[in-house]
N, C-alpha and C. Protein backbone atom coordinates (compact mmCIF):
# COMPACT_ATOMS: atom_id res chain seq x y z
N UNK A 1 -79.32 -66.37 19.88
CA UNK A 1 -80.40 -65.61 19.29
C UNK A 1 -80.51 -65.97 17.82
N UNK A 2 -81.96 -66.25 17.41
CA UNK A 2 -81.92 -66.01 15.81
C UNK A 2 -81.32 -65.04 14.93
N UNK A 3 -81.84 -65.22 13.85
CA UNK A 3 -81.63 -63.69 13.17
C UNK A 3 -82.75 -63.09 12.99
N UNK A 4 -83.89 -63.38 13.58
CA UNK A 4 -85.22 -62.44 13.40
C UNK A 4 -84.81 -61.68 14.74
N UNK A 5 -84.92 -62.40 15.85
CA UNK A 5 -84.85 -61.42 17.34
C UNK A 5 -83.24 -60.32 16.83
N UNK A 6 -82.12 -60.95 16.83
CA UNK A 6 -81.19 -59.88 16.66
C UNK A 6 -81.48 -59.14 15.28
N UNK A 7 -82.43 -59.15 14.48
CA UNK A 7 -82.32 -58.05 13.23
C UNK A 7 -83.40 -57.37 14.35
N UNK A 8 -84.10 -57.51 14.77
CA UNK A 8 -85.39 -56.85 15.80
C UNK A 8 -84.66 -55.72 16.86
N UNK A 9 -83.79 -56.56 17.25
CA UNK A 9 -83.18 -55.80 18.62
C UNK A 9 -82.36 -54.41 17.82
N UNK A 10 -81.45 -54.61 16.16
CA UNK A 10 -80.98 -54.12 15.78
C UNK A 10 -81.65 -52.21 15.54
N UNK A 11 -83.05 -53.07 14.27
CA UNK A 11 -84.06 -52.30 14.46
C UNK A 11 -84.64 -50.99 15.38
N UNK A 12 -84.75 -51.79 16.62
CA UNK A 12 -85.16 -51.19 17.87
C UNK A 12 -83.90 -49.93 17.85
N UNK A 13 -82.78 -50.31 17.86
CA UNK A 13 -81.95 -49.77 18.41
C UNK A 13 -81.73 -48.40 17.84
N UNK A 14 -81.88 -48.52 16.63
CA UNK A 14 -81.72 -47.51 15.42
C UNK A 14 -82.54 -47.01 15.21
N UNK A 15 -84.03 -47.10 15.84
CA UNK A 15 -85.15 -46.48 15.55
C UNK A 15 -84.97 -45.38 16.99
N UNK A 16 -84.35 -45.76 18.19
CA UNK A 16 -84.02 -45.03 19.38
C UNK A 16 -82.86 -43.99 18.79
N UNK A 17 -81.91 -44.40 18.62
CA UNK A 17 -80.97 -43.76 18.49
C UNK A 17 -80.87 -42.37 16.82
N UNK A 18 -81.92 -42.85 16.19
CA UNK A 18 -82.01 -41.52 14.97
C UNK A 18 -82.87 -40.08 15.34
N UNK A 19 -83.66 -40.53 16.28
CA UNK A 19 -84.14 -39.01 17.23
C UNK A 19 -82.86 -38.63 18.19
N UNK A 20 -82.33 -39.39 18.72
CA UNK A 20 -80.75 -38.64 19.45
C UNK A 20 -79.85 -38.09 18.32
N UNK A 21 -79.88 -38.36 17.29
CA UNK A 21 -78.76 -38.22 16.54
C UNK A 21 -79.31 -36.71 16.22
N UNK A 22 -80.80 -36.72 15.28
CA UNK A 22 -81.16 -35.21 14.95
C UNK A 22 -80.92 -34.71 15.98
N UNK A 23 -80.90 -34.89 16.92
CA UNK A 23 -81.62 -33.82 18.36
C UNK A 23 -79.51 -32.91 18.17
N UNK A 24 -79.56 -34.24 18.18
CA UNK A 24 -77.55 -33.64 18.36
C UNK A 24 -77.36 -32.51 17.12
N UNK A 25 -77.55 -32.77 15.99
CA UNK A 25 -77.40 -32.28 14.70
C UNK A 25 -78.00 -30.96 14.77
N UNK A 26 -79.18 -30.34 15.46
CA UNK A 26 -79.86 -29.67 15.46
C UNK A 26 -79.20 -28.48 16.61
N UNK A 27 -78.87 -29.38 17.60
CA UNK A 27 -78.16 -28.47 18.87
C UNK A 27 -76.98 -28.15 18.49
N UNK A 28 -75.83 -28.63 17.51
CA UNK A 28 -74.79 -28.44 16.76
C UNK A 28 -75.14 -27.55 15.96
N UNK A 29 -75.87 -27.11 15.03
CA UNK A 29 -76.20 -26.29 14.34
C UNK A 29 -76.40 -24.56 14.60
N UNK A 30 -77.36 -24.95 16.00
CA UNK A 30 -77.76 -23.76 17.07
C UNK A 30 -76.60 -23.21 17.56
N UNK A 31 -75.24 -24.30 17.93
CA UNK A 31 -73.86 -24.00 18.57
C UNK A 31 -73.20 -23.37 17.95
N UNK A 32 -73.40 -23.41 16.51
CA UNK A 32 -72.26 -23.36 15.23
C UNK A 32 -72.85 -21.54 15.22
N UNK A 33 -74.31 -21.53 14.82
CA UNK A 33 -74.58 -20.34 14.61
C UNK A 33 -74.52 -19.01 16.00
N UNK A 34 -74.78 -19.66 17.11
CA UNK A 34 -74.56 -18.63 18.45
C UNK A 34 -73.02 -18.33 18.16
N UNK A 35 -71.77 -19.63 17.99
CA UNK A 35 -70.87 -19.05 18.13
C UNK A 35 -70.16 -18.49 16.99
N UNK A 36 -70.79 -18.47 16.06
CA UNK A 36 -70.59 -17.37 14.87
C UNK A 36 -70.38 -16.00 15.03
N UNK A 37 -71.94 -15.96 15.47
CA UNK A 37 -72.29 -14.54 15.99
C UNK A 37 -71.97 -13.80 17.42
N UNK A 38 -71.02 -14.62 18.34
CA UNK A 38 -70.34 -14.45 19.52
C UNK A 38 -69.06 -13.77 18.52
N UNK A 39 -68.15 -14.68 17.90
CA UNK A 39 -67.01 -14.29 17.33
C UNK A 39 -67.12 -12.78 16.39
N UNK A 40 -68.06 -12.58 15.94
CA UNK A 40 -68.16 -11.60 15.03
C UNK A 40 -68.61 -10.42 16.23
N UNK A 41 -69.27 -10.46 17.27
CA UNK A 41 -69.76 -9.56 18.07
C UNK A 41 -68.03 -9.12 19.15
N UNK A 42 -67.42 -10.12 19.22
CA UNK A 42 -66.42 -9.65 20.05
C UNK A 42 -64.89 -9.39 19.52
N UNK A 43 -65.07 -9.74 17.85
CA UNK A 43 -63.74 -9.08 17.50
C UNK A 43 -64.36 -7.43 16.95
N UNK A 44 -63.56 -6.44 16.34
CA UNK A 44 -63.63 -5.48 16.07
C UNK A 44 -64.59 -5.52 14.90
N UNK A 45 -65.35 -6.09 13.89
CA UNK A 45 -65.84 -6.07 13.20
C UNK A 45 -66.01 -7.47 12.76
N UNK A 46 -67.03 -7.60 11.39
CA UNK A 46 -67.41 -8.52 10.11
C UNK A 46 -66.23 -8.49 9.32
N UNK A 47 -66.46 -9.31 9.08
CA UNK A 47 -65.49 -9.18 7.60
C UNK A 47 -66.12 -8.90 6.44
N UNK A 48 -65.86 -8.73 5.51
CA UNK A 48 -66.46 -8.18 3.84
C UNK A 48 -67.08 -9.60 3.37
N UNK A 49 -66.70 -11.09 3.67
CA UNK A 49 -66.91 -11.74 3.23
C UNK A 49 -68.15 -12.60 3.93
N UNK A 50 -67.95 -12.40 5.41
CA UNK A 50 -69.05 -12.08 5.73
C UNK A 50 -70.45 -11.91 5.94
N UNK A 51 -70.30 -10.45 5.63
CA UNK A 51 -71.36 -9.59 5.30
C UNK A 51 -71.85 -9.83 4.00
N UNK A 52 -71.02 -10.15 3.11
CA UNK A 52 -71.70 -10.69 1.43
C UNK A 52 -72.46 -11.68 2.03
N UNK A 53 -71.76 -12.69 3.03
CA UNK A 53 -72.58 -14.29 3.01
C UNK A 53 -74.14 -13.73 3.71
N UNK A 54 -74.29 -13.36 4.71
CA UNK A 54 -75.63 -13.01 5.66
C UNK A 54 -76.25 -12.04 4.56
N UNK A 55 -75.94 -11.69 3.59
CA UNK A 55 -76.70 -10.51 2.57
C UNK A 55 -77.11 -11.71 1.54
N UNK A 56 -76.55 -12.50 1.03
CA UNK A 56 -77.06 -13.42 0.38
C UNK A 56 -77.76 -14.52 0.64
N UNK A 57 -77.28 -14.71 1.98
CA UNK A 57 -78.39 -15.50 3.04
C UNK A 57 -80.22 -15.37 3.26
N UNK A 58 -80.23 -14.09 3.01
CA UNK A 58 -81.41 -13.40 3.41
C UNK A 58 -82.06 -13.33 2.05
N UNK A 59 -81.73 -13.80 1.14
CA UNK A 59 -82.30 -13.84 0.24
C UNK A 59 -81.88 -12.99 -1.08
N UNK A 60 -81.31 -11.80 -0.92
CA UNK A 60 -80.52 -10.71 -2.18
C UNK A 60 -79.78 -11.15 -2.88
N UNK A 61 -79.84 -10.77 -4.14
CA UNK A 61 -78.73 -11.07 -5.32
C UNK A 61 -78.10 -9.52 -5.87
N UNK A 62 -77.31 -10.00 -6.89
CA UNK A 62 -76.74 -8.86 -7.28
C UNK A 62 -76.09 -7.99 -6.35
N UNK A 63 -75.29 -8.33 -5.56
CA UNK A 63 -74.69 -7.46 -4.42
C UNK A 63 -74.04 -6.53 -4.94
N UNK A 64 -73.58 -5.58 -5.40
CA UNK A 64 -73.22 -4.00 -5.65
C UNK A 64 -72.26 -3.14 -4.22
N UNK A 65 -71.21 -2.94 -4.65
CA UNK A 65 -70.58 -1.88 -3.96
C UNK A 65 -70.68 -1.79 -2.31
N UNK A 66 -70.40 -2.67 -1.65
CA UNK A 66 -70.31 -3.35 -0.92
C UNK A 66 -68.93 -2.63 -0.03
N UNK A 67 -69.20 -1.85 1.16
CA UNK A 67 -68.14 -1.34 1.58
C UNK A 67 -68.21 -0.78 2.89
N UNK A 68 -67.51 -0.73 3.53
CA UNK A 68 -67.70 -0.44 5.19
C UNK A 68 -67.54 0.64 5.58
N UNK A 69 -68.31 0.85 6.35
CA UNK A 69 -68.52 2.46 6.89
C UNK A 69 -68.70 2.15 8.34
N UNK A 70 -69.24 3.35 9.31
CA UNK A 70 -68.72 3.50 10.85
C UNK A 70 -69.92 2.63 11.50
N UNK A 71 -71.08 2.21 10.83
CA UNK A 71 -72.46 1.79 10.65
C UNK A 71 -72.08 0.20 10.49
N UNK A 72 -71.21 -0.17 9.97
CA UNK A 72 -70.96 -1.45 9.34
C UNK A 72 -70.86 -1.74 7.89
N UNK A 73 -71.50 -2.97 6.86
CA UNK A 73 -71.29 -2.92 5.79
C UNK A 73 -72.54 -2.14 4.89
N UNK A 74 -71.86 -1.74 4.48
CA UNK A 74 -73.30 -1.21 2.87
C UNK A 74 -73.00 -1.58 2.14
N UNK A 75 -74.45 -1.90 1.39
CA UNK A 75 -74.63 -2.14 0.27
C UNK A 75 -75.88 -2.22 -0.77
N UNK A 76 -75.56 -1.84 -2.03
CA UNK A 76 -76.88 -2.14 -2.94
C UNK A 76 -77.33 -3.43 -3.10
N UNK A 77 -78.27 -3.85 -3.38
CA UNK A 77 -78.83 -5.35 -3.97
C UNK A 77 -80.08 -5.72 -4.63
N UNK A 78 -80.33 -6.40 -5.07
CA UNK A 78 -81.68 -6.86 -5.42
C UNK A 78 -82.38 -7.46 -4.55
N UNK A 79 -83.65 -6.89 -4.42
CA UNK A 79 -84.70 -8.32 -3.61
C UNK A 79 -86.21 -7.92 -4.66
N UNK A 80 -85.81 -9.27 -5.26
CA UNK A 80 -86.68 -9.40 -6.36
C UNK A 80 -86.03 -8.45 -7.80
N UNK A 81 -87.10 -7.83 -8.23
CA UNK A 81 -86.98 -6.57 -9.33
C UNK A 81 -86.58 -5.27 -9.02
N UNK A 82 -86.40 -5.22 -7.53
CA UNK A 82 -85.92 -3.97 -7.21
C UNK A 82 -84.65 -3.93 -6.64
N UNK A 83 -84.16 -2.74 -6.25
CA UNK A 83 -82.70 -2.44 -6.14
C UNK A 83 -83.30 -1.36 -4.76
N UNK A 84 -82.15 -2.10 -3.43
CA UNK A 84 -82.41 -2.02 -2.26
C UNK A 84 -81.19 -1.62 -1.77
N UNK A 85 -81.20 -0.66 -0.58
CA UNK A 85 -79.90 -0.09 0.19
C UNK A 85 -79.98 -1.01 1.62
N UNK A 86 -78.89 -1.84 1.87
CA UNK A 86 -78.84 -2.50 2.71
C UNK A 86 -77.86 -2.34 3.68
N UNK A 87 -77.60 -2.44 5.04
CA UNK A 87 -76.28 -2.25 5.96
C UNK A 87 -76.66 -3.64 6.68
N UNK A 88 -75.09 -4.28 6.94
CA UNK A 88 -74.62 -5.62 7.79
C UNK A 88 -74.56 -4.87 9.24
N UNK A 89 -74.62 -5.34 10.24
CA UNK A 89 -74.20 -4.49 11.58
C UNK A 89 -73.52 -5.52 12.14
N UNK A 90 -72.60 -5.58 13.09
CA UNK A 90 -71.42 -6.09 13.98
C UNK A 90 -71.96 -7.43 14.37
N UNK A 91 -73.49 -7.20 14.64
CA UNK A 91 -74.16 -8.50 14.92
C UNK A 91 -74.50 -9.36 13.98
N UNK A 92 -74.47 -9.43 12.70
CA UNK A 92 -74.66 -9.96 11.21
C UNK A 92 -76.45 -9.92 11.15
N UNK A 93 -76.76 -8.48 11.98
CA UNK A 93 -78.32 -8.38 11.28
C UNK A 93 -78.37 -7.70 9.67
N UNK A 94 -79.04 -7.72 9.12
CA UNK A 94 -79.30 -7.49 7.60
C UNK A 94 -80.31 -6.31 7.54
N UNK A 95 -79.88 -5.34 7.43
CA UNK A 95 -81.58 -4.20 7.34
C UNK A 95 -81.45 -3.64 6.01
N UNK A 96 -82.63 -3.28 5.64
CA UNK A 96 -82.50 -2.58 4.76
C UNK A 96 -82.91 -0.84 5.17
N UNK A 97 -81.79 0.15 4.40
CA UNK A 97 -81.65 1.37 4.84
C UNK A 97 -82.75 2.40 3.77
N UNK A 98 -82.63 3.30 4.07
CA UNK A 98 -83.13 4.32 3.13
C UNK A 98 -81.85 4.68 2.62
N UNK A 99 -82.04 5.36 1.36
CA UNK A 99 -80.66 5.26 -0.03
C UNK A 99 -80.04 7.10 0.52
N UNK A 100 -78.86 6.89 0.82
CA UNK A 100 -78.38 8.06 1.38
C UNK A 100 -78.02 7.83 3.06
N UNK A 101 -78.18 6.75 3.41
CA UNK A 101 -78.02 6.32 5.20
C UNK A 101 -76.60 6.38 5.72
């Protein structure tokens, strides 16, 4: 073979194989996060550290007083200019509460 046909065939090959690769990267990602949220759903709780990460995930800063109750985690935070009452739940959903919850 030349080196035009084998840089061609090379080409080809790598132009096939970079949609398998995302596709993998993407289904790894989906795996990583289901079994996140499997592990956190079937031990006894979140952890504190956690619950900071999925609270900062979602967009909040300034996390404040941050502490677990029978509900899961609470906490104060910012979203935006305001100051928000938030609870983590077992499942690492993020809500925001009314202040006194």
């Amino acid at each position: 073979m030349n080196g035009f046909t084998t840089s061609s065939i090379a080409l080809g090959i790598l132009l096939l194989a970079s949609p398998l690769a995302l596709a993998h990267e993407g289904h790894a990602q989906n795996a990583a996060r289901e079994s996140r949220s499997q592990a956190s759903s079937q031990s006894s709780g979140i952890s504190q550290q956690q619950a900071m990460r999925e609270i900062q995930i979602d967009g909040y800063t300034d996390v404040q007083n941050l502490h677990k109750t029978s509900k899961g985690w609470m906490a104060k935070a910012k979203e935006g200019n305001h100051q928000v009452s938030l609870l983590v739940d077992d499942h690492l959903n993020v809500e925001k509460t009314q202040a006194g919850s």
